[in-house]
PDB file of N, CA and C in Angstrom:
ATOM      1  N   UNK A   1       0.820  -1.198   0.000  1.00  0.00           N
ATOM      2  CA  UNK A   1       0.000   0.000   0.000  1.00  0.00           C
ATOM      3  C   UNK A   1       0.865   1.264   0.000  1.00  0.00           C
ATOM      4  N   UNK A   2       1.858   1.287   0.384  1.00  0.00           N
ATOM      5  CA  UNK A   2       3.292   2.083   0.923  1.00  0.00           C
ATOM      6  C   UNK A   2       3.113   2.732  -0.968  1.00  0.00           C
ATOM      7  N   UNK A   3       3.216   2.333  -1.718  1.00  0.00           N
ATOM      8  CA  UNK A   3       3.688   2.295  -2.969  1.00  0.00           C
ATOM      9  C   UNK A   3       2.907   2.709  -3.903  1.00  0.00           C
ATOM     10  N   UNK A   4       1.254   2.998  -4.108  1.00  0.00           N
ATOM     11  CA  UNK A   4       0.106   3.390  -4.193  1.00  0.00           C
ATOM     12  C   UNK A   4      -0.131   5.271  -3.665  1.00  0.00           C
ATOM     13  N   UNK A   5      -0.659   5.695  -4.859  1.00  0.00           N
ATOM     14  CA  UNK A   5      -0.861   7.048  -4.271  1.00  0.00           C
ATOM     15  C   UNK A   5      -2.197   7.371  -5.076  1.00  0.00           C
ATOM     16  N   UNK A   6      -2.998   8.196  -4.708  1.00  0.00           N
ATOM     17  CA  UNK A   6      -4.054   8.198  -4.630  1.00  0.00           C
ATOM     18  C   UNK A   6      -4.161   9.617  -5.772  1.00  0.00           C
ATOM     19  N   UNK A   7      -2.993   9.936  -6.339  1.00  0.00           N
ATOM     20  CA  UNK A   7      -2.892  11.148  -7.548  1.00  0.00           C
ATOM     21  C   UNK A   7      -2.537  10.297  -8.924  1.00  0.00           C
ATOM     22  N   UNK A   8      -3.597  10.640  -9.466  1.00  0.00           N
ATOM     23  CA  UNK A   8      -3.386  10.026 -11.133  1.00  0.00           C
ATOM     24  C   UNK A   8      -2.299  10.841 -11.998  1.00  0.00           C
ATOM     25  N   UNK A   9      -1.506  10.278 -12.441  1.00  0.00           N
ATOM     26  CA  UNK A   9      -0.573  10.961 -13.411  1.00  0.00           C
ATOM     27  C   UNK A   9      -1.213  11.645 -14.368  1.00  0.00           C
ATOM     28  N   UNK A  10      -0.778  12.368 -14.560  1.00  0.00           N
ATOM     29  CA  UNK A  10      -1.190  12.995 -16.594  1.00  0.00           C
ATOM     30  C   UNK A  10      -0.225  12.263 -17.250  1.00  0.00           C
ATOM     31  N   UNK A  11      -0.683  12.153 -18.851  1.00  0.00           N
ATOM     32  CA  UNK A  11       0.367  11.833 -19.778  1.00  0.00           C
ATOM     33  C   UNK A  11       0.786  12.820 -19.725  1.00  0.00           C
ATOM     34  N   UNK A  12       1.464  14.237 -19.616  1.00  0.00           N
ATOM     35  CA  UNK A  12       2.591  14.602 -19.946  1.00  0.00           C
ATOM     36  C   UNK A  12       3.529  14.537 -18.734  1.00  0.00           C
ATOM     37  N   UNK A  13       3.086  14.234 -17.531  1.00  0.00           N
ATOM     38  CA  UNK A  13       3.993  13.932 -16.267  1.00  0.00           C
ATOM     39  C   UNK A  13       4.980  12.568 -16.956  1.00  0.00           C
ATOM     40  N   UNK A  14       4.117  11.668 -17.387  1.00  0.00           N
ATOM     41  CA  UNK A  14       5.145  10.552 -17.897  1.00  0.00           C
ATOM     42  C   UNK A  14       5.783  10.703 -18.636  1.00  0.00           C
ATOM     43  N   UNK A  15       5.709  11.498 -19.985  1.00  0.00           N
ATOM     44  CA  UNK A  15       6.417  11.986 -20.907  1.00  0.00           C
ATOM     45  C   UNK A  15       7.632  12.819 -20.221  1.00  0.00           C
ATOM     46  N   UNK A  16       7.470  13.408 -19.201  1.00  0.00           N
ATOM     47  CA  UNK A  16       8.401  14.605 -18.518  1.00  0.00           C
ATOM     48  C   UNK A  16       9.696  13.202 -17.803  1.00  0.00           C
ATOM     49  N   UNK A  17       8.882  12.276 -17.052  1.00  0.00           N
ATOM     50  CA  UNK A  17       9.914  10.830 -16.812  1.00  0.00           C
ATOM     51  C   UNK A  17      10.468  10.655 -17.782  1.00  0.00           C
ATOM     52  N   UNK A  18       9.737   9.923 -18.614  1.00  0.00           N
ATOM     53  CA  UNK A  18      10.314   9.524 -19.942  1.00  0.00           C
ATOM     54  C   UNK A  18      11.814  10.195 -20.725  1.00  0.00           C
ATOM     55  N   UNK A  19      11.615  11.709 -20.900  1.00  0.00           N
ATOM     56  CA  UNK A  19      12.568  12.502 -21.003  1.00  0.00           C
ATOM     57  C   UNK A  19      13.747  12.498 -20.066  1.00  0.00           C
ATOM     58  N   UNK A  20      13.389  12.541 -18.721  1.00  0.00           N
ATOM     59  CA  UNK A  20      14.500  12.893 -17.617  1.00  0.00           C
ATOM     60  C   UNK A  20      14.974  11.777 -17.246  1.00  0.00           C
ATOM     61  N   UNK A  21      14.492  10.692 -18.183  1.00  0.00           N
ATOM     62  CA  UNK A  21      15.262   9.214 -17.894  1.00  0.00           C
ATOM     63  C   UNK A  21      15.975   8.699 -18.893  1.00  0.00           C
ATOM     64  N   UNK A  22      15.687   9.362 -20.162  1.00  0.00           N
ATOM     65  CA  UNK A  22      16.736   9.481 -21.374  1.00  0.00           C
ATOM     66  C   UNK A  22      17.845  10.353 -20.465  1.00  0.00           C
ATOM     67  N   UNK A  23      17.530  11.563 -20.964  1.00  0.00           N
ATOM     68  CA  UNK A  23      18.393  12.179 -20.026  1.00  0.00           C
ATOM     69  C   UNK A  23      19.553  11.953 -18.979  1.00  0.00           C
ATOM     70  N   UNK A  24      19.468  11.024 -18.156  1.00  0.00           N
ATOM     71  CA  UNK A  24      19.884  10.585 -16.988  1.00  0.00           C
ATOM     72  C   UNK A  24      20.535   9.445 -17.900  1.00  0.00           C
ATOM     73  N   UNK A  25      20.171   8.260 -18.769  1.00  0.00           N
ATOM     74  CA  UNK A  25      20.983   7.367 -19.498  1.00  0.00           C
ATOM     75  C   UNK A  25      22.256   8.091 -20.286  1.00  0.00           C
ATOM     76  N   UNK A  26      22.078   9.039 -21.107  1.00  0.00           N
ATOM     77  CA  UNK A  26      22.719   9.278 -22.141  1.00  0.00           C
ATOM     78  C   UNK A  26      24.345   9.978 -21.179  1.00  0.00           C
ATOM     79  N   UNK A  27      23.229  10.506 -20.489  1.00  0.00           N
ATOM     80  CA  UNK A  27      24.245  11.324 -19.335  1.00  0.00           C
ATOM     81  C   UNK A  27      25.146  10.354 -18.815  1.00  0.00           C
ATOM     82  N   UNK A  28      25.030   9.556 -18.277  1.00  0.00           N
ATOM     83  CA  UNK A  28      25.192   8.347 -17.465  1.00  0.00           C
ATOM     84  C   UNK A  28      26.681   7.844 -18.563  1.00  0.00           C
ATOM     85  N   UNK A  29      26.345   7.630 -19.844  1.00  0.00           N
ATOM     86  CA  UNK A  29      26.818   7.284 -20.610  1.00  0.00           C
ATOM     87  C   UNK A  29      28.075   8.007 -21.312  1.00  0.00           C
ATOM     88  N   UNK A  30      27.876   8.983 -21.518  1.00  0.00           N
ATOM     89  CA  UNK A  30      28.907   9.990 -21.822  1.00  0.00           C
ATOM     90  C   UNK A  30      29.914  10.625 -20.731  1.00  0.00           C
ATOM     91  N   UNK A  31      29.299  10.274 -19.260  1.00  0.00           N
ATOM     92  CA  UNK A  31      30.109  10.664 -18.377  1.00  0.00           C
ATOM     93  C   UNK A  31      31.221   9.639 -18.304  1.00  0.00           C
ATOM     94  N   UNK A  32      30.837   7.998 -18.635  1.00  0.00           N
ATOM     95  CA  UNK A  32      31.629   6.886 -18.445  1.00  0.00           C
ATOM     96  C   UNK A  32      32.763   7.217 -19.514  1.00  0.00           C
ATOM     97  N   UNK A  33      32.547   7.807 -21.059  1.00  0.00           N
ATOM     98  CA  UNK A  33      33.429   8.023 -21.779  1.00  0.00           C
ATOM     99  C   UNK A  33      34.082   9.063 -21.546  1.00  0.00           C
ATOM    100  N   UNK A  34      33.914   9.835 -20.972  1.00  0.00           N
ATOM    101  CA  UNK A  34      34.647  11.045 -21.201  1.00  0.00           C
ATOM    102  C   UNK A  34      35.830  10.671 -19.847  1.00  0.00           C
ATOM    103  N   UNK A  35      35.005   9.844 -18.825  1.00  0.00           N
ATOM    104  CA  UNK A  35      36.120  10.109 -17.592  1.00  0.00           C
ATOM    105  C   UNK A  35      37.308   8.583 -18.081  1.00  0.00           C
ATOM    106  N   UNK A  36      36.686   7.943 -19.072  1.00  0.00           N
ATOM    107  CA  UNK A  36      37.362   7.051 -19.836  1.00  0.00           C
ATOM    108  C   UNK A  36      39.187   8.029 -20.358  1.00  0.00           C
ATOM    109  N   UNK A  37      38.414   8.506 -21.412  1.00  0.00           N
ATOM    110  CA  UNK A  37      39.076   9.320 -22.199  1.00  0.00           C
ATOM    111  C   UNK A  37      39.974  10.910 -21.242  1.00  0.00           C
ATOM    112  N   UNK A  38      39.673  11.002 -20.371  1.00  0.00           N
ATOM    113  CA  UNK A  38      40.534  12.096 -19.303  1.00  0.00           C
ATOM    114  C   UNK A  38      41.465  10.894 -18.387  1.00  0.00           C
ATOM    115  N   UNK A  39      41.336   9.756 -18.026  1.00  0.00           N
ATOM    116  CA  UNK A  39      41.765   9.095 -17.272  1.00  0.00           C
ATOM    117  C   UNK A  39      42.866   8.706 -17.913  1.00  0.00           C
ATOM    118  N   UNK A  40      43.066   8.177 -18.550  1.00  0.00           N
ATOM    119  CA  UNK A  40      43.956   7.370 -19.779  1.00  0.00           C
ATOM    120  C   UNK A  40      45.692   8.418 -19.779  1.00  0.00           C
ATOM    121  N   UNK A  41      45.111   9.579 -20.486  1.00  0.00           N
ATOM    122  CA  UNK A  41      46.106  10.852 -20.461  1.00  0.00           C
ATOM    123  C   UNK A  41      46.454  11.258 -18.807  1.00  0.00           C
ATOM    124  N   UNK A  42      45.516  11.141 -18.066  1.00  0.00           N
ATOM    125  CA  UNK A  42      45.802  11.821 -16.291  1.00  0.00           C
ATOM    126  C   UNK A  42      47.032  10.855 -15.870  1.00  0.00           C
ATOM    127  N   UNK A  43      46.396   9.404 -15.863  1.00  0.00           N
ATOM    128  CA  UNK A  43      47.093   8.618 -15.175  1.00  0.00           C
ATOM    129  C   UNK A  43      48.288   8.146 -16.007  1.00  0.00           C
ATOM    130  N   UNK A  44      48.689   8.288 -16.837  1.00  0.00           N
ATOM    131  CA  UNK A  44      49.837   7.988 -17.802  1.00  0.00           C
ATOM    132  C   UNK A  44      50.777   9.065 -17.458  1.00  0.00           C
ATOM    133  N   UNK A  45      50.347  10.464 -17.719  1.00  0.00           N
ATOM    134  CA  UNK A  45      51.106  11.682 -17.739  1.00  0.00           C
ATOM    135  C   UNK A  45      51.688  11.618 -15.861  1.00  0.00           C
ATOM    136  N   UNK A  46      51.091  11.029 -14.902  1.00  0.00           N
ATOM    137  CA  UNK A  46      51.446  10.935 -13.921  1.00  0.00           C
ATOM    138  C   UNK A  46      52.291  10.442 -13.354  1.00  0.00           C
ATOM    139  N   UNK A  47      52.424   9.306 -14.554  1.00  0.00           N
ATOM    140  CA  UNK A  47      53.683   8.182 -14.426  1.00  0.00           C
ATOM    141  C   UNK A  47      54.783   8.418 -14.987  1.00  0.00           C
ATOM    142  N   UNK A  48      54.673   9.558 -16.061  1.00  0.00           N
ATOM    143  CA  UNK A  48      55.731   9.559 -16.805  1.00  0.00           C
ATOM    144  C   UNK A  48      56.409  10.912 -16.728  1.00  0.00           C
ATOM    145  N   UNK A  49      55.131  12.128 -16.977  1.00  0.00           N
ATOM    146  CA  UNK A  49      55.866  13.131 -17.081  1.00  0.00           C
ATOM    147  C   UNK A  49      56.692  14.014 -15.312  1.00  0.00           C
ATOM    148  N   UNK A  50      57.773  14.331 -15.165  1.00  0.00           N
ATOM    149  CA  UNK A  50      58.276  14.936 -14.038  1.00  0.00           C
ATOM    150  C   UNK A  50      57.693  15.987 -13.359  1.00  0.00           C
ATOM    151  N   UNK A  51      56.686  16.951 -13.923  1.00  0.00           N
ATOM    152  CA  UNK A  51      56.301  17.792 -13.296  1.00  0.00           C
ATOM    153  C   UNK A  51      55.149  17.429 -12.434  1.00  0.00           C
ATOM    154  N   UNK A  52      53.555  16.504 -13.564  1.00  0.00           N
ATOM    155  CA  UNK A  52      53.147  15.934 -13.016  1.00  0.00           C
ATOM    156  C   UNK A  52      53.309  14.827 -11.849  1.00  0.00           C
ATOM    157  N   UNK A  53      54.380  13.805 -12.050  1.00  0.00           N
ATOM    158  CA  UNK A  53      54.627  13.151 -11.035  1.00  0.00           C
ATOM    159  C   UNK A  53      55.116  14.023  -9.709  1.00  0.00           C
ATOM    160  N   UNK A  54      55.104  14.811  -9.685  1.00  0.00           N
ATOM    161  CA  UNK A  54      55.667  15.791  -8.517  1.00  0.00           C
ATOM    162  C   UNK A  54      54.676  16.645  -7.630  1.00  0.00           C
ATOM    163  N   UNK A  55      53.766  17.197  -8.770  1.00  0.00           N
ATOM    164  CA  UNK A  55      52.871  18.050  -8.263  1.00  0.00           C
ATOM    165  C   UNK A  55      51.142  17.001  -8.361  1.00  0.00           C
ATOM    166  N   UNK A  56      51.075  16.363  -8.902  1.00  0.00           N
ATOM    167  CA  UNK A  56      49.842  15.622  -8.727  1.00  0.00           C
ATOM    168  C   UNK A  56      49.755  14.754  -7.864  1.00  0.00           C
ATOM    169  N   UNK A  57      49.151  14.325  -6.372  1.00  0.00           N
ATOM    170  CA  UNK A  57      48.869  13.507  -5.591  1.00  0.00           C
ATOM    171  C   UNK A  57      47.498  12.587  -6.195  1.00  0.00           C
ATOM    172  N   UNK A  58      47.000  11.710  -5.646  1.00  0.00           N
ATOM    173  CA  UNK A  58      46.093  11.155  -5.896  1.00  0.00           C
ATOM    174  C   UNK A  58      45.061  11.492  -5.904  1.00  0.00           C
ATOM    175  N   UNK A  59      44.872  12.385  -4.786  1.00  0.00           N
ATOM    176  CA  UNK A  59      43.374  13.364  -4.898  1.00  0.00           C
ATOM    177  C   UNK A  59      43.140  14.373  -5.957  1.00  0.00           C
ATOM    178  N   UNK A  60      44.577  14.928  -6.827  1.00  0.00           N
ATOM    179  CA  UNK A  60      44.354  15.718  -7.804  1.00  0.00           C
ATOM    180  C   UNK A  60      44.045  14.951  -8.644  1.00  0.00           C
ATOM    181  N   UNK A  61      44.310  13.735  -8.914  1.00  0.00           N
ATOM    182  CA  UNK A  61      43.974  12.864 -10.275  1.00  0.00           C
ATOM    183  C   UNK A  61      42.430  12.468 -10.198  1.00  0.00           C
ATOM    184  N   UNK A  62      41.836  12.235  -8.653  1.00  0.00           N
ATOM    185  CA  UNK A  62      40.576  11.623  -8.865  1.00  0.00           C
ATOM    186  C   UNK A  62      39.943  13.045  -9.208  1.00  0.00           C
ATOM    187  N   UNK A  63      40.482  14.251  -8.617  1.00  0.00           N
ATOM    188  CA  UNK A  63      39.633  15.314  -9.195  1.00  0.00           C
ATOM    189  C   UNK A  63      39.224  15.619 -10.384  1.00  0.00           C
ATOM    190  N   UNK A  64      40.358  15.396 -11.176  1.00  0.00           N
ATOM    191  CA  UNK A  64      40.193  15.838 -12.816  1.00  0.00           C
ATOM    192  C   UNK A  64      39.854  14.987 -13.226  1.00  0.00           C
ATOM    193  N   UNK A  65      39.921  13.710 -12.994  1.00  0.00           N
ATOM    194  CA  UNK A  65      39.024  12.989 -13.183  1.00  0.00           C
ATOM    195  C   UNK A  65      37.284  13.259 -13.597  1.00  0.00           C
ATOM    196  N   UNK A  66      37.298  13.005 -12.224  1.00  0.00           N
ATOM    197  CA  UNK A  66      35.652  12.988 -11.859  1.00  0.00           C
ATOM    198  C   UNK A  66      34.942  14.317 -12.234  1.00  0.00           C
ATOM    199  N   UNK A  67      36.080  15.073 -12.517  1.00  0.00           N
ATOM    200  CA  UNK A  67      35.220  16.840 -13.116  1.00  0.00           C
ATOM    201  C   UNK A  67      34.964  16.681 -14.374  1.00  0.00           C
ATOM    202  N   UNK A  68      35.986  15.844 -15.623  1.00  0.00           N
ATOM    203  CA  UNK A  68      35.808  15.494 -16.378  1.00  0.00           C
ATOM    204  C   UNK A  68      34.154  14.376 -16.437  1.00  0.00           C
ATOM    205  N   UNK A  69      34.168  13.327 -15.771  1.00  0.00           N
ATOM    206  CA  UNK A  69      33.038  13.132 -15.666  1.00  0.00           C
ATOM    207  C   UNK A  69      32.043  13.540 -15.350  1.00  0.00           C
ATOM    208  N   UNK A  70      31.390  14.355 -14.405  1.00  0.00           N
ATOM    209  CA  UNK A  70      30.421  15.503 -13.866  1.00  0.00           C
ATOM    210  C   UNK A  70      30.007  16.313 -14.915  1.00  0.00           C
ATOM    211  N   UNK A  71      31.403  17.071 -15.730  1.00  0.00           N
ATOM    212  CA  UNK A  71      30.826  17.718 -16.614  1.00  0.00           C
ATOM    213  C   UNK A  71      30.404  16.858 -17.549  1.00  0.00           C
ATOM    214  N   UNK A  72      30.853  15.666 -18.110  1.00  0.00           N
ATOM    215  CA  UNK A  72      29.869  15.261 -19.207  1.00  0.00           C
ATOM    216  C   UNK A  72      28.233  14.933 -19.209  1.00  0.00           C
ATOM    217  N   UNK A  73      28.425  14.318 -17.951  1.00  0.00           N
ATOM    218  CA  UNK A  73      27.145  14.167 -17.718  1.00  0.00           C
ATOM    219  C   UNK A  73      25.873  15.113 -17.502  1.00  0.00           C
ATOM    220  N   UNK A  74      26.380  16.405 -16.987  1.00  0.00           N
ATOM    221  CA  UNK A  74      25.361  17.637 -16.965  1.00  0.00           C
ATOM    222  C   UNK A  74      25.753  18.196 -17.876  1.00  0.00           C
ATOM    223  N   UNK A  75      26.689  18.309 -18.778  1.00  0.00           N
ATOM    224  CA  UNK A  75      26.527  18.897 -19.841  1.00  0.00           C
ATOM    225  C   UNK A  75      25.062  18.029 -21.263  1.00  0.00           C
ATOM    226  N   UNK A  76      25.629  16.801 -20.844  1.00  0.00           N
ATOM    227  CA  UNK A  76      24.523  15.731 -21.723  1.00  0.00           C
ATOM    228  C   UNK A  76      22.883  16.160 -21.355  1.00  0.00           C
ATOM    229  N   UNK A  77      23.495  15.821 -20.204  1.00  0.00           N
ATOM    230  CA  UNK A  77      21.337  15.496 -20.085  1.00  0.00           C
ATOM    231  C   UNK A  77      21.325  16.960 -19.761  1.00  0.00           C
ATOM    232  N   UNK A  78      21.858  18.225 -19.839  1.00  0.00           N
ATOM    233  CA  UNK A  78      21.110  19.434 -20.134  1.00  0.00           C
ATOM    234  C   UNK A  78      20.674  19.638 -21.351  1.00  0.00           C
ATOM    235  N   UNK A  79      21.622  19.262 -22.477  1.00  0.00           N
ATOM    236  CA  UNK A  79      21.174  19.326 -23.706  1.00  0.00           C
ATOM    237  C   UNK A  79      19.847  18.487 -24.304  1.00  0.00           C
ATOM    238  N   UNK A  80      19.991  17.265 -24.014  1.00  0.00           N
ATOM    239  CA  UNK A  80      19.140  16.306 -24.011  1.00  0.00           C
ATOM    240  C   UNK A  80      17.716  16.972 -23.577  1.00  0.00           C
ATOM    241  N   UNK A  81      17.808  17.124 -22.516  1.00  0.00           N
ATOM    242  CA  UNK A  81      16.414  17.866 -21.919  1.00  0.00           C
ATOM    243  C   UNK A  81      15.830  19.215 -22.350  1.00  0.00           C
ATOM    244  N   UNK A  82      16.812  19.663 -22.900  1.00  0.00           N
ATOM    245  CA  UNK A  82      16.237  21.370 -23.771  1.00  0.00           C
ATOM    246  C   UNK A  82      16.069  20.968 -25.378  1.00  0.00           C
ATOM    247  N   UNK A  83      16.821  20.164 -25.719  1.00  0.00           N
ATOM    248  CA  UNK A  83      16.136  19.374 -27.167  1.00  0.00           C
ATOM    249  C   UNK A  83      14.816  18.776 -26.896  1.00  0.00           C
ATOM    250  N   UNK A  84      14.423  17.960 -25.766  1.00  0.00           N
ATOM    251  CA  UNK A  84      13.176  17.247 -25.987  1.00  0.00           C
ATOM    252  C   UNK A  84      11.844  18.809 -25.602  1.00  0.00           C
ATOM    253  N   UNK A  85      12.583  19.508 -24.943  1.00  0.00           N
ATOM    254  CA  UNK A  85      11.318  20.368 -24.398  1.00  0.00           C
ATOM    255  C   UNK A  85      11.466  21.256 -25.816  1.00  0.00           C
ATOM    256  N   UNK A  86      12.296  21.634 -26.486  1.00  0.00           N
ATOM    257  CA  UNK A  86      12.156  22.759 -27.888  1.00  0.00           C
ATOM    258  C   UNK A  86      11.489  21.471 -28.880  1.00  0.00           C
ATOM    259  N   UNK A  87      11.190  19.894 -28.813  1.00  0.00           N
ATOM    260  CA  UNK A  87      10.633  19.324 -29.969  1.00  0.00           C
ATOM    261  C   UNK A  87       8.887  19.443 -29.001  1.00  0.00           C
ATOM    262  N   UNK A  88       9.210  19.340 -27.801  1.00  0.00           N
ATOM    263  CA  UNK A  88       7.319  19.132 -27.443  1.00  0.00           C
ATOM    264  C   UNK A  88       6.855  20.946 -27.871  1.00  0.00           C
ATOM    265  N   UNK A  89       7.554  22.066 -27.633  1.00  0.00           N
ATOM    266  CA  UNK A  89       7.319  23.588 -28.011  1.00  0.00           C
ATOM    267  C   UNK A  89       7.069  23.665 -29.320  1.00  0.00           C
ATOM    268  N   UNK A  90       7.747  22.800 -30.010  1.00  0.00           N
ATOM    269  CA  UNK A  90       7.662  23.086 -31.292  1.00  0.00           C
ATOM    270  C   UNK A  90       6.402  22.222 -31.954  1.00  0.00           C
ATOM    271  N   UNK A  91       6.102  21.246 -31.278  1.00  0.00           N
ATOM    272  CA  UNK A  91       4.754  20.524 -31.406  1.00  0.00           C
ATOM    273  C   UNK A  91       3.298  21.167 -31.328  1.00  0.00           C
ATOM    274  N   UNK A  92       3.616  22.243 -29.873  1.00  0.00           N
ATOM    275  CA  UNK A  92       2.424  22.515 -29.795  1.00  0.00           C
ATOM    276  C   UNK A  92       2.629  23.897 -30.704  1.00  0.00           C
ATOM    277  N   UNK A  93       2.907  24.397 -31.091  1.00  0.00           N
ATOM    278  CA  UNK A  93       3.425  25.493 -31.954  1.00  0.00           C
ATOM    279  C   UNK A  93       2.428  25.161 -33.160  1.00  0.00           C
ATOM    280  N   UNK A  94       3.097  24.233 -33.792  1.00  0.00           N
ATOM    281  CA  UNK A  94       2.244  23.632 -35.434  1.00  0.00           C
ATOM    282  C   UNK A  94       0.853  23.038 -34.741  1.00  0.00           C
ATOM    283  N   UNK A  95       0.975  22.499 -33.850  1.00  0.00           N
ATOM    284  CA  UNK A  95      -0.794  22.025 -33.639  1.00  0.00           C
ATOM    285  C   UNK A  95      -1.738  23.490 -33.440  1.00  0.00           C
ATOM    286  N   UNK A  96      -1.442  24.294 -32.950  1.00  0.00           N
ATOM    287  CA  UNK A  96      -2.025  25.636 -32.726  1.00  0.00           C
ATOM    288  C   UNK A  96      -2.481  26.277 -34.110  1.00  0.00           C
ATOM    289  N   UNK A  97      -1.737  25.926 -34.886  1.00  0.00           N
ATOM    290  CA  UNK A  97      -1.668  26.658 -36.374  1.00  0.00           C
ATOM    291  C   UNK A  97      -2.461  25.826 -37.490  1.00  0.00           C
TER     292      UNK A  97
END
């Protein structure tokens, strides 16, 4: 009963899920590549080059890291989510007309 609520959805509440769960995948997804693709160069250049090995500790690497990832991911599903809301704007736009 815990799980049951007594407010009926609208279809566009689900559509609004629907979106913010693309969103949240694609995001999800591009954050894995990008912290792929920043990791590779971080942790190599750490091993090899002298300045880095000197001045980068481990907490600087998970940083640039994980900023690299963070930003992909809110950079994604912001875009993602202002594309799906400019195609539903642009829907009701031509239905009006």
């Amino acid at each position: 009963m815990a799980g049951r609520s007594f407010l009926i959805r609208s279809p566009k509440e689900e559509e609004s899920d629907a979106a913010v769960r693309e969103a949240v995948l694609l995001g999800a997804k591009n954050a894995a590549i990008a912290g792929t693709v920043v990791a590779v160069p971080t942790l190599v250049g750490c091993r090899v080059l002298p300045w880095a090995k000197a001045n980068l500790n481990y907490t600087a690497q998970a940083l640039i890291i994980s900023a690299a990832c963070i930003a992909g991911f809110f950079i994604t599903a912001d875009k993602t989510i202002l594309r799906n809301a400019r195609q539903n704007t642009i829907g009701k736009l031509d239905k009006s007309t």
